[in-house]
C-alpha atoms as a PDB file:
ATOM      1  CA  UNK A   1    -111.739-207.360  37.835  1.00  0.00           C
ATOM      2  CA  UNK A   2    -111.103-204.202  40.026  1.00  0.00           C
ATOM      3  CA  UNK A   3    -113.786-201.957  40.629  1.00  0.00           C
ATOM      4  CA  UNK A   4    -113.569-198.731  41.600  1.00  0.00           C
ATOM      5  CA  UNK A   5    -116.338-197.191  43.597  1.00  0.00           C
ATOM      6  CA  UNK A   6    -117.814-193.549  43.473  1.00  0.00           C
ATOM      7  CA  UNK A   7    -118.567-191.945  46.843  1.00  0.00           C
ATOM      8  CA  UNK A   8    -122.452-192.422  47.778  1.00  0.00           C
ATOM      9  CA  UNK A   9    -123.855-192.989  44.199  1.00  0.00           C
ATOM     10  CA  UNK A  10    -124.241-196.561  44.254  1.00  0.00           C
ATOM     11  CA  UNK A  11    -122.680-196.766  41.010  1.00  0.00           C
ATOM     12  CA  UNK A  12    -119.302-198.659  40.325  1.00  0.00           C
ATOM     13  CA  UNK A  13    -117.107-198.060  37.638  1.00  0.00           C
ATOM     14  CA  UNK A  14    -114.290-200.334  36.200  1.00  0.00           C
ATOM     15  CA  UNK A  15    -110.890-198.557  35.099  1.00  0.00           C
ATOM     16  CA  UNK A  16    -110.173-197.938  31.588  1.00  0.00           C
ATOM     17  CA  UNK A  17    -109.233-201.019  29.913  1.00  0.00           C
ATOM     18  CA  UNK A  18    -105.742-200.952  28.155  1.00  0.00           C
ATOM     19  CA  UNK A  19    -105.583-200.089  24.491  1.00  0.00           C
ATOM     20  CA  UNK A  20    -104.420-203.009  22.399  1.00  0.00           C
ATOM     21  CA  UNK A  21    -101.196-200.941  21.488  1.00  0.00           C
ATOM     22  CA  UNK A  22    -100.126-198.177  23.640  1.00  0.00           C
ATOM     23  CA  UNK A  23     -97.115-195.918  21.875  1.00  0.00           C
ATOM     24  CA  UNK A  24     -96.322-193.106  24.036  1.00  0.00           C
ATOM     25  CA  UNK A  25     -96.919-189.785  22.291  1.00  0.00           C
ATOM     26  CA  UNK A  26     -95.214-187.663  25.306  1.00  0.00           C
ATOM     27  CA  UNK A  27     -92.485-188.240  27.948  1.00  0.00           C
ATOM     28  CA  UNK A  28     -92.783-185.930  30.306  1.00  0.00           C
ATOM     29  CA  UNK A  29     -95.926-184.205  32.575  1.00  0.00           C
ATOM     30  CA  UNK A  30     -95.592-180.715  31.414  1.00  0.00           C
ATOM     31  CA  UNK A  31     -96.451-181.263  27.434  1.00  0.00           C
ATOM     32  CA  UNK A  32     -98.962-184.037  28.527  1.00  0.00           C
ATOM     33  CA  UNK A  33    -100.908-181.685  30.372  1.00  0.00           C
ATOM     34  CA  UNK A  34    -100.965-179.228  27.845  1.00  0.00           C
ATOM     35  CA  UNK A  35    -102.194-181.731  25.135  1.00  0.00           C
ATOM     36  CA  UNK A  36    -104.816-182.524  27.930  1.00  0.00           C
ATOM     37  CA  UNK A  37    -106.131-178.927  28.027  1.00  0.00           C
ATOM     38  CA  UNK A  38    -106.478-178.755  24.741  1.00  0.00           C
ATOM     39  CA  UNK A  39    -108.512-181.479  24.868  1.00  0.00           C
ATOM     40  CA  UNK A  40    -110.721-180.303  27.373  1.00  0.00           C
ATOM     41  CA  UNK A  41    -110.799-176.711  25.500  1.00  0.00           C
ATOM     42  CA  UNK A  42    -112.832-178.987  22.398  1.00  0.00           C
ATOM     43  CA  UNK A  43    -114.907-180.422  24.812  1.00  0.00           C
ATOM     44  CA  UNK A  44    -115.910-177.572  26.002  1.00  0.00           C
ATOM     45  CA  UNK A  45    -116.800-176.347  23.041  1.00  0.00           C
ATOM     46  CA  UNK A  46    -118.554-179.440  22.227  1.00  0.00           C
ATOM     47  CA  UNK A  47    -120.827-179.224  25.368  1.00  0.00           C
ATOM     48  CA  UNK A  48    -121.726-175.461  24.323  1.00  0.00           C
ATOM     49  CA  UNK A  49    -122.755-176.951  21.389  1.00  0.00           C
ATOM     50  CA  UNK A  50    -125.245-179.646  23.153  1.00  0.00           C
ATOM     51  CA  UNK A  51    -126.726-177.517  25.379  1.00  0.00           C
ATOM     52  CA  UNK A  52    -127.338-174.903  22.856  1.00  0.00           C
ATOM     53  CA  UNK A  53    -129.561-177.710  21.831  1.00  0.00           C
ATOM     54  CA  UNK A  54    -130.637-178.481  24.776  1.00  0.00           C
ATOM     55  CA  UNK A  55    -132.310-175.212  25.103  1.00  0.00           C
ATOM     56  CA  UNK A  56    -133.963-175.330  21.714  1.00  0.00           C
ATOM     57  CA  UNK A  57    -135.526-178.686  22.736  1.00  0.00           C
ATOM     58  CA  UNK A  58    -137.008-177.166  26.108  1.00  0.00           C
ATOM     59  CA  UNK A  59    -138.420-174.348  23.729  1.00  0.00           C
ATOM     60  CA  UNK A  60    -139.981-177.227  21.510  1.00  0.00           C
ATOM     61  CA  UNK A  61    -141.414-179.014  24.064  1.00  0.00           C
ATOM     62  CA  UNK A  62    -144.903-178.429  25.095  1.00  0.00           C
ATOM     63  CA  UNK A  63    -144.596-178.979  28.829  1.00  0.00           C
ATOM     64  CA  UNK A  64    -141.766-180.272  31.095  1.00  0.00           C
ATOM     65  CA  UNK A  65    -143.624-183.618  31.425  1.00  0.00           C
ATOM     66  CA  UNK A  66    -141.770-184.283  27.714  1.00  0.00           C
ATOM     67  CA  UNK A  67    -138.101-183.264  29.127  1.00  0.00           C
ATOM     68  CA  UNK A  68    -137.395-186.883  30.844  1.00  0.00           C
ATOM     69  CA  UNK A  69    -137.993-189.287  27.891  1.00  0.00           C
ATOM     70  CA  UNK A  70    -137.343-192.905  29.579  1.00  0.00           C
ATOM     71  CA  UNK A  71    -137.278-194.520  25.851  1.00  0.00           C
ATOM     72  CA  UNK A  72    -134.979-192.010  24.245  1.00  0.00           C
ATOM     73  CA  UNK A  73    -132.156-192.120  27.292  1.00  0.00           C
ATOM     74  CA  UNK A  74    -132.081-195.966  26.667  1.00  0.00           C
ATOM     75  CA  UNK A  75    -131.351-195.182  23.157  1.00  0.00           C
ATOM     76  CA  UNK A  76    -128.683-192.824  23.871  1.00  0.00           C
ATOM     77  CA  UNK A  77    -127.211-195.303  26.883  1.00  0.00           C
ATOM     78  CA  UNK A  78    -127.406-198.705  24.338  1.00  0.00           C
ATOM     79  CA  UNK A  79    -125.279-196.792  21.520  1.00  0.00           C
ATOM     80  CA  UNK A  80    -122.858-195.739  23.951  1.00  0.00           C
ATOM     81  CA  UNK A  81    -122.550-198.850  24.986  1.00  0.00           C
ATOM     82  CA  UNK A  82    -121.882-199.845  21.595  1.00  0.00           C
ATOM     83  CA  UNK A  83    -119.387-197.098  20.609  1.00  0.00           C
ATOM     84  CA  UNK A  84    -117.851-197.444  23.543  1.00  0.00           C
ATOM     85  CA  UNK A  85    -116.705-201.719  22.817  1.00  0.00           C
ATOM     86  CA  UNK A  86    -115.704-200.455  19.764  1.00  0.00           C
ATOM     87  CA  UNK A  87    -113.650-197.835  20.590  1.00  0.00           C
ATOM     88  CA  UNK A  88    -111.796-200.024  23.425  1.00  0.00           C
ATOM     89  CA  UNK A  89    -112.937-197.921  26.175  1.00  0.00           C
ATOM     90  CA  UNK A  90    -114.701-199.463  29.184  1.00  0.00           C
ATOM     91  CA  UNK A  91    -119.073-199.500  28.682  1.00  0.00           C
ATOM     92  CA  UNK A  92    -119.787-199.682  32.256  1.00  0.00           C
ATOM     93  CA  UNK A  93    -117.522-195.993  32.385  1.00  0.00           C
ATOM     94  CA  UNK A  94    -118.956-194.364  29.564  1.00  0.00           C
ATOM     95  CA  UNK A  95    -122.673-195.393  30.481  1.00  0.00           C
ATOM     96  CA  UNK A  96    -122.135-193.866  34.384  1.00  0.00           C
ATOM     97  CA  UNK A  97    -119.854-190.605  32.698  1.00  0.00           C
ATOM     98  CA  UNK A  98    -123.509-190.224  30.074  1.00  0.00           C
ATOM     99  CA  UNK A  99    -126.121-191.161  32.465  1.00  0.00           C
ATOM    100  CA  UNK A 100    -124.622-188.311  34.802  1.00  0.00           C
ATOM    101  CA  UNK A 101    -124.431-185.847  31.154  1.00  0.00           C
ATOM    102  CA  UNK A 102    -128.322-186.531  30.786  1.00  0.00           C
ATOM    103  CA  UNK A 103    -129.635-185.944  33.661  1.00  0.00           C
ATOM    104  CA  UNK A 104    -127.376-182.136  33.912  1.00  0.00           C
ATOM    105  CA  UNK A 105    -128.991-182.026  30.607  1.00  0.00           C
ATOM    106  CA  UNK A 106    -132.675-182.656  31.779  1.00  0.00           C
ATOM    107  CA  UNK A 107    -131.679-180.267  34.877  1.00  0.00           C
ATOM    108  CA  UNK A 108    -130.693-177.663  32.483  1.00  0.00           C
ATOM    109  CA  UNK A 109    -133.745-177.857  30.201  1.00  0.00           C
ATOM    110  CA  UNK A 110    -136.172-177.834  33.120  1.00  0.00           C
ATOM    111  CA  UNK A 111    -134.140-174.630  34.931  1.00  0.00           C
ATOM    112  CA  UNK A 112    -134.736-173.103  31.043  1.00  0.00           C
ATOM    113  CA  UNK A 113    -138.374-174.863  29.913  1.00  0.00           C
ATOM    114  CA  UNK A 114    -140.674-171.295  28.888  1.00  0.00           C
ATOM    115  CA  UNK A 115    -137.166-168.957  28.634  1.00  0.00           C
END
């Protein structure tokens, strides 16, 4: 297997493995890339969403000793993991791409704790 290495983080990722069936929905760059910012318009909107929560949980929490919970980022890491094999897409990629989405979440909820 090929790994591909990220600059200084000690953490290697493996490409995306193949989908069992690949049809091609586009032929050409230009309407690719446009289907492409769509999709990054949603996720956008998705990561509003979860750090709109993110706030509300550093408003419910008593003191920032409760913002890094060790148990609960396991949690979130093992079903990714999980949804990830299912979904054909590569665990050891989608565990590095969440691990990096927690901790900017645990950044963001400390930088906000008391607001």
């Amino acid at each position: 297997r090929i790994w591909f290495g990220t600059r200084g983080s000690g953490v290697r990722i493996s490409p995306p493995r193949p989908l069992l069936e690949i049809k091609m929905k586009y032929d050409n760059m230009a309407d690719l890339r446009l289907e492409l910012n769509k999709i990054d318009s949603s996720l956008l909107s998705l990561f509003k969403d979860r750090f709109n929560l993110i706030h509300e949980a550093s408003i419910i929490k008593k003191n920032t000793n409760e913002i890094r919970d060790y148990e609960r980022i396991e949690e979130v890491i093992s079903g990714i993991r999980a949804q990830s094999e299912e979904l054909g897409l590569d665990p050891n990629s989608m565990e590095y791409l969440w691990r990096f989405l927690i901790e900017l979440s645990i950044r963001y909820e400390i930088d906000h704790f008391d607001d």
